[in-house]
N, C-alpha and C. Protein backbone atom coordinates (compact mmCIF):
# COMPACT_ATOMS: atom_id res chain seq x y z
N UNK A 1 135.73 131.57 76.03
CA UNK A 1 134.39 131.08 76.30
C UNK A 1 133.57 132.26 76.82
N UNK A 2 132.54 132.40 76.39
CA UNK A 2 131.51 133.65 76.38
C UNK A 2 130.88 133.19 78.22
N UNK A 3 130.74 134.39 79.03
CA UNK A 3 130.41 134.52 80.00
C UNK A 3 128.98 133.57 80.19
N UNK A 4 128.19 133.89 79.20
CA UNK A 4 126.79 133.00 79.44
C UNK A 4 127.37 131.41 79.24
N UNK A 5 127.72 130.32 78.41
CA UNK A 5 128.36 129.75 78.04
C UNK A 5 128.80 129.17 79.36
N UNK A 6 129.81 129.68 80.01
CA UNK A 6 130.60 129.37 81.23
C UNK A 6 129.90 129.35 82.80
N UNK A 7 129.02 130.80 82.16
CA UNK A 7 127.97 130.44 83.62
C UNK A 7 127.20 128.82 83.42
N UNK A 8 126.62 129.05 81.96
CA UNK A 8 125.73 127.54 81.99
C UNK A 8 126.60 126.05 82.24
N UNK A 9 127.56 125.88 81.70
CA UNK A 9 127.89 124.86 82.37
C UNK A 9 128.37 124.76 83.75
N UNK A 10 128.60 125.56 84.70
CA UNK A 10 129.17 125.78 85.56
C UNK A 10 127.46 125.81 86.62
N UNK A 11 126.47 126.19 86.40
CA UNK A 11 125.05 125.91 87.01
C UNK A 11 125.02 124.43 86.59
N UNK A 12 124.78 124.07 85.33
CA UNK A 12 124.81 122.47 85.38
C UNK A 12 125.85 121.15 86.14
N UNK A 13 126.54 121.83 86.25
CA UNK A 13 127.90 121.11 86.66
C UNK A 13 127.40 120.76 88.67
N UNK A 14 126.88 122.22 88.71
CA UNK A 14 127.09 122.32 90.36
C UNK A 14 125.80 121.58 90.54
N UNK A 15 124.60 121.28 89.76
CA UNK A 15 123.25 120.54 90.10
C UNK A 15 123.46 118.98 89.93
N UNK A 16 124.53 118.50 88.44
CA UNK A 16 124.68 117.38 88.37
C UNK A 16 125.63 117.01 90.05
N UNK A 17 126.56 117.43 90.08
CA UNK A 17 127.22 117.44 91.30
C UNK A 17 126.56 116.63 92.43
N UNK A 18 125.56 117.90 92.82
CA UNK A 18 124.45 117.50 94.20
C UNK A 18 123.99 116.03 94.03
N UNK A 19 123.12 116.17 92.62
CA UNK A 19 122.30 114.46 92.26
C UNK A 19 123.77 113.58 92.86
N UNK A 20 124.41 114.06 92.23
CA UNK A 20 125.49 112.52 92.60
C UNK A 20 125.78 112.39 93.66
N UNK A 21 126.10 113.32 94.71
CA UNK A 21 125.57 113.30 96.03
C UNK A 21 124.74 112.20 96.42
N UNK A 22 123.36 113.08 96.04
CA UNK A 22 122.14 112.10 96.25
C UNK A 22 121.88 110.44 96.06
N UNK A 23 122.48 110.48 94.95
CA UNK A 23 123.04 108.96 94.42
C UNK A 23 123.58 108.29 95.41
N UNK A 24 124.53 108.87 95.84
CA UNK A 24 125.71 108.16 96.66
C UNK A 24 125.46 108.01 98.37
N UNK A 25 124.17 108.71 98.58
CA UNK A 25 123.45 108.64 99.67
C UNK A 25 122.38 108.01 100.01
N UNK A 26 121.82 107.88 99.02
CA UNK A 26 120.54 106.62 98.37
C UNK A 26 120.97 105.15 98.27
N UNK A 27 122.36 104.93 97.95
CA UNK A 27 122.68 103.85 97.60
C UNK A 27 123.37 103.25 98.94
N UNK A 28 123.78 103.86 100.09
CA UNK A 28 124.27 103.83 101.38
C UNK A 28 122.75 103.20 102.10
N UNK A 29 122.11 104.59 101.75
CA UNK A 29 120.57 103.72 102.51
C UNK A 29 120.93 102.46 102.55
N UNK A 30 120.30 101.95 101.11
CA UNK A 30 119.83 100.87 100.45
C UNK A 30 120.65 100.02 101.06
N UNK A 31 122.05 100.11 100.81
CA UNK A 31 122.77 98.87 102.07
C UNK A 31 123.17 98.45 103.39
N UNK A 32 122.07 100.17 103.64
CA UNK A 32 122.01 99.87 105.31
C UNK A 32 120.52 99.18 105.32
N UNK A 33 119.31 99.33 105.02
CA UNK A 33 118.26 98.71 104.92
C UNK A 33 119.09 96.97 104.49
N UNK A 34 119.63 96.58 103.46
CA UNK A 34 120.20 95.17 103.65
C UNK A 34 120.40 94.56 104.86
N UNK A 35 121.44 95.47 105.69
CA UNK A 35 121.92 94.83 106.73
C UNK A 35 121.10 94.76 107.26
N UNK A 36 120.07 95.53 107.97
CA UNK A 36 119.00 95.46 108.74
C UNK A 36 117.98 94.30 108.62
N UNK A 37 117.66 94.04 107.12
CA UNK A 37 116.64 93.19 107.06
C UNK A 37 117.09 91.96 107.20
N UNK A 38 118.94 91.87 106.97
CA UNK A 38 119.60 90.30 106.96
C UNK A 38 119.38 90.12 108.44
N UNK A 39 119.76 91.12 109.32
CA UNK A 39 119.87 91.17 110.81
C UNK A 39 118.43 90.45 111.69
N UNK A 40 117.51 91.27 110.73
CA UNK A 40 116.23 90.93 110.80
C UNK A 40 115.77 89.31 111.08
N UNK A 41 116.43 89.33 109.71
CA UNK A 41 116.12 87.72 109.06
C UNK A 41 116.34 86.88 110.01
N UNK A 42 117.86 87.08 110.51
CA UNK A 42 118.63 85.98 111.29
C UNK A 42 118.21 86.14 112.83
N UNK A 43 117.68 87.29 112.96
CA UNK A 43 117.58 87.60 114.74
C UNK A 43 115.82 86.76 114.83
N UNK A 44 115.04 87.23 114.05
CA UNK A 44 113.29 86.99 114.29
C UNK A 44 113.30 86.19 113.72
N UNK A 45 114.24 85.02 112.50
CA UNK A 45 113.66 83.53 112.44
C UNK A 45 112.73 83.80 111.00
N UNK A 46 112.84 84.70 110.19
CA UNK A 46 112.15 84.79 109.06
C UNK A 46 112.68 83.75 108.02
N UNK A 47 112.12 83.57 107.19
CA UNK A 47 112.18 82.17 105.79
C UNK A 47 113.70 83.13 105.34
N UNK A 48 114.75 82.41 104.95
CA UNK A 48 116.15 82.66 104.50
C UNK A 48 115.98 82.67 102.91
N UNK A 49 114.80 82.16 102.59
CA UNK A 49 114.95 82.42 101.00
C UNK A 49 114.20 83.74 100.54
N UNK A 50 113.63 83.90 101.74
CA UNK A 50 113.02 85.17 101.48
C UNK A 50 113.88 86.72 101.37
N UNK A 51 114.65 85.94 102.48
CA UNK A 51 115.95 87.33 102.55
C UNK A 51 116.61 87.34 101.82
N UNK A 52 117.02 85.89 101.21
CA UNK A 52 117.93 86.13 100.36
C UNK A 52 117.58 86.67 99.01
N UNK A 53 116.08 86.49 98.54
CA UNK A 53 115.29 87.18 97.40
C UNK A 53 115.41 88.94 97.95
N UNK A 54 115.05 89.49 98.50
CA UNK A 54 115.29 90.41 99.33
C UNK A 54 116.40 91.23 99.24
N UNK A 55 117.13 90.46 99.35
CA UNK A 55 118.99 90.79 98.89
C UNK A 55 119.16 91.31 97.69
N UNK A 56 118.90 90.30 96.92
CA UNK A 56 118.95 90.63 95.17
C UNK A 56 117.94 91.20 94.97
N UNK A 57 117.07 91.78 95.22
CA UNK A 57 116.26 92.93 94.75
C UNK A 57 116.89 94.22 95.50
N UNK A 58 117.40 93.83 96.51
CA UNK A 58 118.11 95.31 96.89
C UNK A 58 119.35 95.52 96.24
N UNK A 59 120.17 94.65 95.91
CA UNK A 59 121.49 94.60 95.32
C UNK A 59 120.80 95.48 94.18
N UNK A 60 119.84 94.28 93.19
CA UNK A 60 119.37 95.05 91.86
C UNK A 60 119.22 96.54 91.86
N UNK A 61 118.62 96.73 93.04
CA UNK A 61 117.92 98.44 92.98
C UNK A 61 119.43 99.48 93.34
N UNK A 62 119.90 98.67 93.82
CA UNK A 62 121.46 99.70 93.96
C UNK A 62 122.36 99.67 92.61
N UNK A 63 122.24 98.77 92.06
CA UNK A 63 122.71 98.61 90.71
C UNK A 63 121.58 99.83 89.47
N UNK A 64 120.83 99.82 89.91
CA UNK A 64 119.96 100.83 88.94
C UNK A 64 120.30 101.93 89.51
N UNK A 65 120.64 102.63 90.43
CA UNK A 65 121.11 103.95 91.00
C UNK A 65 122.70 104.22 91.25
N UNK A 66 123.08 103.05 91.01
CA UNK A 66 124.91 103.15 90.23
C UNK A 66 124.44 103.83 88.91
N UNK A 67 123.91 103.13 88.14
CA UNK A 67 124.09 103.33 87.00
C UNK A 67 123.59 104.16 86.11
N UNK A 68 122.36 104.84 87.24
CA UNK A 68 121.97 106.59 86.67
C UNK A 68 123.14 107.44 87.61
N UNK A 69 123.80 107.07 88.12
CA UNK A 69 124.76 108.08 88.95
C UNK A 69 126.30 108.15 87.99
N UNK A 70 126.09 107.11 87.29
CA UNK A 70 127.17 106.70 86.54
C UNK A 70 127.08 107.70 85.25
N UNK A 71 125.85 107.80 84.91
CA UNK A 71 125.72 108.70 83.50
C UNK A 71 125.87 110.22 83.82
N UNK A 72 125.73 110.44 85.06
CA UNK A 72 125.50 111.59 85.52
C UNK A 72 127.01 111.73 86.01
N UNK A 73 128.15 111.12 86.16
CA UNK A 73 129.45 110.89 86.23
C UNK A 73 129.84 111.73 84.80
N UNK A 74 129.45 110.63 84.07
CA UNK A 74 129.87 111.01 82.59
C UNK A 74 129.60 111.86 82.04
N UNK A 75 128.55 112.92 82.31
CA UNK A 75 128.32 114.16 82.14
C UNK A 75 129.09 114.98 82.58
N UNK A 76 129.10 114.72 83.50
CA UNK A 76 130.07 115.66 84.44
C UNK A 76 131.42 115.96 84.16
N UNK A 77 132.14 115.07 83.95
CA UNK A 77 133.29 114.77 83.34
C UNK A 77 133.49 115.59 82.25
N UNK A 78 132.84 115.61 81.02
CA UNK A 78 132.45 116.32 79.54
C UNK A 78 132.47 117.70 80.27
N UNK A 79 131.53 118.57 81.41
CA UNK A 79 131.45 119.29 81.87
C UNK A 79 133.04 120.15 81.74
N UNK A 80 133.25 119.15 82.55
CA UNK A 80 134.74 119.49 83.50
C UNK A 80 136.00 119.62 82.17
N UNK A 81 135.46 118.79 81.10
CA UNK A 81 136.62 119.24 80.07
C UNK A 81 136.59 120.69 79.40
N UNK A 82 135.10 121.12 79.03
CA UNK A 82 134.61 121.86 78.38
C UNK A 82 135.18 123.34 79.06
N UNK A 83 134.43 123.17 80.05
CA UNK A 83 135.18 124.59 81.40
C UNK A 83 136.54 124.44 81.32
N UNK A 84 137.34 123.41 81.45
CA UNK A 84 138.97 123.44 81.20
C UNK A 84 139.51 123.81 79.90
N UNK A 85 138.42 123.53 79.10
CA UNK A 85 139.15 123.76 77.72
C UNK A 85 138.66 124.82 77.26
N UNK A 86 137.92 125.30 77.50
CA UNK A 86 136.88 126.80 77.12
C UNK A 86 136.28 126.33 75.91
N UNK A 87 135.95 125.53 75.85
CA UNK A 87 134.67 125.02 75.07
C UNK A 87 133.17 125.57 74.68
N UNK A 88 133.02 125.61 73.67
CA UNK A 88 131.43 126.40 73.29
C UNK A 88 130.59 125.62 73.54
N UNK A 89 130.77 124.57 73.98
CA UNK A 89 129.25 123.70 73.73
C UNK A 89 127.98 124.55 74.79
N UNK A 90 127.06 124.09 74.58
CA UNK A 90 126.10 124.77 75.81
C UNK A 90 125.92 123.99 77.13
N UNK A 91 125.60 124.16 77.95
CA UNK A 91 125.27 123.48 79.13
C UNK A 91 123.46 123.22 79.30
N UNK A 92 123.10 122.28 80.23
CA UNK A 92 121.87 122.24 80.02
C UNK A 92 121.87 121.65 79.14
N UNK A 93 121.77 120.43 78.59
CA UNK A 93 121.73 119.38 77.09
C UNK A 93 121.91 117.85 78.46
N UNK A 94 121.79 117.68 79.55
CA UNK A 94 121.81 116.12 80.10
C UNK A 94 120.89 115.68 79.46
N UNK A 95 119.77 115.63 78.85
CA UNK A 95 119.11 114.34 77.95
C UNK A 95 119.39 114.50 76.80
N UNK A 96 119.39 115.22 76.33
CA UNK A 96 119.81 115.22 74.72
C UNK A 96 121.13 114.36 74.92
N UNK A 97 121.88 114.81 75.77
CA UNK A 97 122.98 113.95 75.67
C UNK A 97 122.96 112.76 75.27
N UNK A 98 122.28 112.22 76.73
CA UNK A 98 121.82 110.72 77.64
C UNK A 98 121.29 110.23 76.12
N UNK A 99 120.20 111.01 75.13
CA UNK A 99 119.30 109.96 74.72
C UNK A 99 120.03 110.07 73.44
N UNK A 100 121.19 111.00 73.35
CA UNK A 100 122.44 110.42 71.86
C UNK A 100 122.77 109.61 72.19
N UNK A 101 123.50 109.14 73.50
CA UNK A 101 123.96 108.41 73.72
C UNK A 101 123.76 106.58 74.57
N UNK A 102 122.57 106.74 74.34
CA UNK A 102 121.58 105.71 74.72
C UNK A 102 121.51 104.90 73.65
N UNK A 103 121.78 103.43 74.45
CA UNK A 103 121.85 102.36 73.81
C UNK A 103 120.05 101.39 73.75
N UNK A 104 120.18 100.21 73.28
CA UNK A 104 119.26 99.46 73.61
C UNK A 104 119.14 99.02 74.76
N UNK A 105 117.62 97.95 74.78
CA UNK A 105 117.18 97.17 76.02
C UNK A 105 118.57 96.40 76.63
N UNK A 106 119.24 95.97 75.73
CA UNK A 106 120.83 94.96 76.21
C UNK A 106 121.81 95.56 76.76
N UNK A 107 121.32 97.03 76.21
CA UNK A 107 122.62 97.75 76.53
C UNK A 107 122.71 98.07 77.74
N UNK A 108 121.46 98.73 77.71
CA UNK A 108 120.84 99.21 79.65
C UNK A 108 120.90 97.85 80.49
N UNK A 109 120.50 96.58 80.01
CA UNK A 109 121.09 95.19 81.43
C UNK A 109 122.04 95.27 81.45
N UNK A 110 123.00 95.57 80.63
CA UNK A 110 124.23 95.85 80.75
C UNK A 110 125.03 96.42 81.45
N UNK A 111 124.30 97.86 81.48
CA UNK A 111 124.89 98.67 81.99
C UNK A 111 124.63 98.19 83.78
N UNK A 112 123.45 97.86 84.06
CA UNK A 112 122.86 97.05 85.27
C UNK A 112 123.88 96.10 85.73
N UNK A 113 124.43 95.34 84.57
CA UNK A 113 125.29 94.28 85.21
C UNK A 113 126.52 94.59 85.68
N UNK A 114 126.75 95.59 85.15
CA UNK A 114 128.31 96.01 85.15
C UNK A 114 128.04 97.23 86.50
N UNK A 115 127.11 97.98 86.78
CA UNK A 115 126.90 98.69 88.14
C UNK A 115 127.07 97.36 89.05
N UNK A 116 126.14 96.65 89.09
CA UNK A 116 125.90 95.20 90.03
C UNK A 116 127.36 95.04 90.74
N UNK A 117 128.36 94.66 89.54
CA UNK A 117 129.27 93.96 89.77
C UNK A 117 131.00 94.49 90.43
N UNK A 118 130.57 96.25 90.45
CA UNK A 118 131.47 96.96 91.10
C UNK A 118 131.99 96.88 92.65
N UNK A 119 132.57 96.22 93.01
CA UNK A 119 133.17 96.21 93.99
C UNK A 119 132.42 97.08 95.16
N UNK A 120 132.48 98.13 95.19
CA UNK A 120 131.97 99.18 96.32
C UNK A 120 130.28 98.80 96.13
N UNK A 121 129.81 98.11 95.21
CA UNK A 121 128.11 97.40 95.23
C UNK A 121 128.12 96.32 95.72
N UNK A 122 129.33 95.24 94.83
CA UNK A 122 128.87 93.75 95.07
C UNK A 122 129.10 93.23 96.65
N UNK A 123 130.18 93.55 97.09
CA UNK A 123 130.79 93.27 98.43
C UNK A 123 130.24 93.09 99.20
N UNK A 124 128.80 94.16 99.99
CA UNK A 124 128.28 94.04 100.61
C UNK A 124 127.03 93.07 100.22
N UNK A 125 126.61 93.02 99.64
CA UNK A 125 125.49 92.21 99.19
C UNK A 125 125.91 90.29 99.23
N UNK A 126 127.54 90.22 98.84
CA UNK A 126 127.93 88.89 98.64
C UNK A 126 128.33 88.15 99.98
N UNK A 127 128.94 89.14 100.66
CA UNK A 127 128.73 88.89 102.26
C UNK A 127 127.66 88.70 102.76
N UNK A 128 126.82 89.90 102.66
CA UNK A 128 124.92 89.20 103.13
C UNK A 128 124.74 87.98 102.77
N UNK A 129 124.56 87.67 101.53
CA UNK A 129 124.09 86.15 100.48
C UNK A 129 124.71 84.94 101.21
N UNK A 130 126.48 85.29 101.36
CA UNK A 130 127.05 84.08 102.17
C UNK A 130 126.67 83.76 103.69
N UNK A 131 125.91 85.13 104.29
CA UNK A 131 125.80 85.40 105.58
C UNK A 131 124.32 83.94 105.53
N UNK A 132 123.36 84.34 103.94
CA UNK A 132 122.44 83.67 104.33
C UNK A 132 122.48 82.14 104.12
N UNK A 133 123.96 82.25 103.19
CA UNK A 133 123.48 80.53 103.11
C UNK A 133 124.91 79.70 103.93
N UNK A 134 125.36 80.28 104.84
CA UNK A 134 125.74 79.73 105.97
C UNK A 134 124.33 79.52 107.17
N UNK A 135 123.57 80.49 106.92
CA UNK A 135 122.93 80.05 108.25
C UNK A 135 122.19 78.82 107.64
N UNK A 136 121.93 79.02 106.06
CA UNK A 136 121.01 77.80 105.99
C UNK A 136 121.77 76.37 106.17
N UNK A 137 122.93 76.04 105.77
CA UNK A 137 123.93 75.49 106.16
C UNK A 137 124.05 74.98 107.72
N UNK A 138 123.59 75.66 108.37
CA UNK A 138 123.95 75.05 109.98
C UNK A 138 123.20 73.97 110.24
């Protein structure tokens, strides 16, 4: 593998890297803002359907930042073979990639549903939801 070649994926590799970082720090927010606003909800007496709408728009929005963190996984990965295998491809190609490999409108809810429904996403959010409809329950 030609020195330029190896530098470029190896600069792309270390930037996709960081984003996923970022991803994975964004999406922590997002379910600390949950707890807060459930905390909210239940401590100041706010409408429970409101939180619980609230919920699923935050769940949703963590599910959309799984699932650009997810493609950016899958890049990475390709990365990591290419440098192992001494591969020619070039580095620097994440959309060309993304938009070969880009599906339709179904494909992308899809991909939404299936971030949604990952364990390290859903958990916290399904606990909140039950958190809210126990209280409505009392």
């Amino acid at each position: 593998m030609s020195d330029l070649i190896h530098s470029s994926l190896s600069q792309e590799w270390q930037l996709l890297q960081q984003q996923v970082g970022r991803y994975e720090s964004q999406a922590l927010h997002i379910k600390l803002l949950a707890i807060t606003l459930f905390a909210l909800a239940l401590s100041q007496g706010w409408s429970l359907r409101f939180a619980a709408l609230t919920l699923c728009i935050l769940w949703l929005q963590e599910a959309i930042f799984r699932t650009t963190q997810t493609r950016l996984c899958e890049r990475l990965l390709l990365l990591e073979s290419a440098l192992r295998n001494g591969g020619t491809s070039a580095g620097m190609q994440l959309h060309s990639w993304w938009a070969d490999h880009r599906g339709g409108f179904m494909s992308l809810l899809a991909e939404y549903a299936k971030a949604a429904i990952r364990p390290t996403v859903a958990l916290p959010y399904f606990l909140l939801l039950a958190g809210v409809l126990y209280a409505v329950m009392r």
